[in-house]
C-alpha atoms as a PDB file:
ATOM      1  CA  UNK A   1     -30.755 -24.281  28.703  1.00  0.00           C
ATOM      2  CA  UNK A   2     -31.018 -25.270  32.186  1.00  0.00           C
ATOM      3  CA  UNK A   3     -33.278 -22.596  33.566  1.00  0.00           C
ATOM      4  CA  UNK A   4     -34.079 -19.500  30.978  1.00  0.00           C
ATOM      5  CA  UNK A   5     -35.530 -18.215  34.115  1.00  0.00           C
ATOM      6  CA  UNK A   6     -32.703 -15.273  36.025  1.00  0.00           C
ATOM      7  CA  UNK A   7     -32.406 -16.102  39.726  1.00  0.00           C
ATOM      8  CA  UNK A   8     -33.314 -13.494  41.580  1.00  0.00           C
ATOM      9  CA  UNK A   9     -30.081 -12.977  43.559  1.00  0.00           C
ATOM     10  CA  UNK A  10     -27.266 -12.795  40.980  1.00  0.00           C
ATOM     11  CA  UNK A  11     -24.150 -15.432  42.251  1.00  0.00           C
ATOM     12  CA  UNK A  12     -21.556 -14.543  43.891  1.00  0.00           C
ATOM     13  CA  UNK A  13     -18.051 -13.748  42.733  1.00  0.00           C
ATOM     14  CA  UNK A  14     -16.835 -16.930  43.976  1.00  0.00           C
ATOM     15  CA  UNK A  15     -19.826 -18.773  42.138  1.00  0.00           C
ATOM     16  CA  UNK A  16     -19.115 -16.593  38.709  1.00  0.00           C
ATOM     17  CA  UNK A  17     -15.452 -17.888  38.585  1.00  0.00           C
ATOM     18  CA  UNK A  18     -16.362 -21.451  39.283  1.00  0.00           C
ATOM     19  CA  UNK A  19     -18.920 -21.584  36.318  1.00  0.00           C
ATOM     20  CA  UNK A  20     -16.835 -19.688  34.289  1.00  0.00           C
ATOM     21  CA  UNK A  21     -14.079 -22.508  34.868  1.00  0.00           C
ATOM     22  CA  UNK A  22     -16.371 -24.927  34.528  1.00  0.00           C
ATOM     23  CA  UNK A  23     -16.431 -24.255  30.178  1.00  0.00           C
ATOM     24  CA  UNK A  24     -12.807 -25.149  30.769  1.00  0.00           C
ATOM     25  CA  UNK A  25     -12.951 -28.506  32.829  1.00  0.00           C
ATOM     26  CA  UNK A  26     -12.506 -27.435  36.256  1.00  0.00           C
ATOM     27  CA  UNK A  27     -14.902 -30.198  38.317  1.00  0.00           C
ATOM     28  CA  UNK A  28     -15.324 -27.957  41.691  1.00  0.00           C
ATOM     29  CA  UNK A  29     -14.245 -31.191  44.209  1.00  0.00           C
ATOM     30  CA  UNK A  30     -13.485 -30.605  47.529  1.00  0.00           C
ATOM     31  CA  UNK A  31     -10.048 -31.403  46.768  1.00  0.00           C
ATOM     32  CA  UNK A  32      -9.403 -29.605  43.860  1.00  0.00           C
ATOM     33  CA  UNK A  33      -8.925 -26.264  45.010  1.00  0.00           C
ATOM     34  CA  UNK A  34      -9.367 -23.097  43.252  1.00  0.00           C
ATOM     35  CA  UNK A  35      -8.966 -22.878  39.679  1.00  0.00           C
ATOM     36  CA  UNK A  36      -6.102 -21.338  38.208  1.00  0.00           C
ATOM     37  CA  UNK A  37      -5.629 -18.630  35.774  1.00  0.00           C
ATOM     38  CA  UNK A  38      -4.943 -20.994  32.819  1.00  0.00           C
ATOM     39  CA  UNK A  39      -8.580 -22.548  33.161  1.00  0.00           C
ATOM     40  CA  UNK A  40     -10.073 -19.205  33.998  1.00  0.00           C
ATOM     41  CA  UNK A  41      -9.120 -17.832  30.983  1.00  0.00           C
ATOM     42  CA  UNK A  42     -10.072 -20.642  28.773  1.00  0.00           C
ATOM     43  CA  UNK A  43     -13.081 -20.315  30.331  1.00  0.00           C
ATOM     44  CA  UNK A  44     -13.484 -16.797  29.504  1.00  0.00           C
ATOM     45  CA  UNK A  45     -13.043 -17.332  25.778  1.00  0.00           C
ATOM     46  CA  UNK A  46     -15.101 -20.170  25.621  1.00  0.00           C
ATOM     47  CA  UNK A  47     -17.537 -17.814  27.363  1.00  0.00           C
ATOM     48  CA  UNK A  48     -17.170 -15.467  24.358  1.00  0.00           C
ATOM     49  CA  UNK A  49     -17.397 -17.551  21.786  1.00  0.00           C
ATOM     50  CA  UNK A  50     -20.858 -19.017  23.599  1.00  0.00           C
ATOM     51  CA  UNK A  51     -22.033 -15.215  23.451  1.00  0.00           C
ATOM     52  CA  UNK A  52     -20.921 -14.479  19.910  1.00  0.00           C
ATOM     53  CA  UNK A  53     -22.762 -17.280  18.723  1.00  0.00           C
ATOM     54  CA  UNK A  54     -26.112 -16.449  20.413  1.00  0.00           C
ATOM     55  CA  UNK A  55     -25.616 -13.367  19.211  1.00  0.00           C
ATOM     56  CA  UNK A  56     -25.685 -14.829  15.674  1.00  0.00           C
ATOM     57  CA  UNK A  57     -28.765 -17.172  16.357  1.00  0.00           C
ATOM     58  CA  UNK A  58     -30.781 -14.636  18.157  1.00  0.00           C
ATOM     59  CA  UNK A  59     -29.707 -11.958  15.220  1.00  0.00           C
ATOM     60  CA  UNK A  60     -30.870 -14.180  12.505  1.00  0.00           C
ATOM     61  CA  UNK A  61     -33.722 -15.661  14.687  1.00  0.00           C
ATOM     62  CA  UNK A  62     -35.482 -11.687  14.769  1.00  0.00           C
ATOM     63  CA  UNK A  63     -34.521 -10.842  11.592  1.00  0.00           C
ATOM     64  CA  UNK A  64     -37.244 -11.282   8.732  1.00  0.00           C
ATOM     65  CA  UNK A  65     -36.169 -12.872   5.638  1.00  0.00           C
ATOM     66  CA  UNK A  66     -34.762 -11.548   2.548  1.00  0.00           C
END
């Protein structure tokens, strides 16, 4: 984890898609453009999967053993 630490202005729309791409392989350059739809969705289930699993952790993390 980068920064546990929420900013205190959430990003921007344009800032959300970019890191969302970014799970996917889009780099950001100046030349690359936007990302497309392809790597925004892949993205957005690598996204999930990231969630699902620190929903496992952090589940079994609280939980007291058996």
């Amino acid at each position: 984890m980068k920064n546990p630490i929420s900013p205190l202005k959430p990003p921007t729309l344009r800032e959300a898609i970019h890191v969302t791409a970014s799970l996917k392989g889009f780099l950001g350059r100046k030349s690359d453009g936007e990302s497309g739809t392809q790597t925004l969705w892949l993205g957005i289930q690598r996204l999930d999967d990231i969630t699902d699993t620190w929903k496992i952790f952090n589940n079994n993390m609280l939980s007291p053993p058996l």
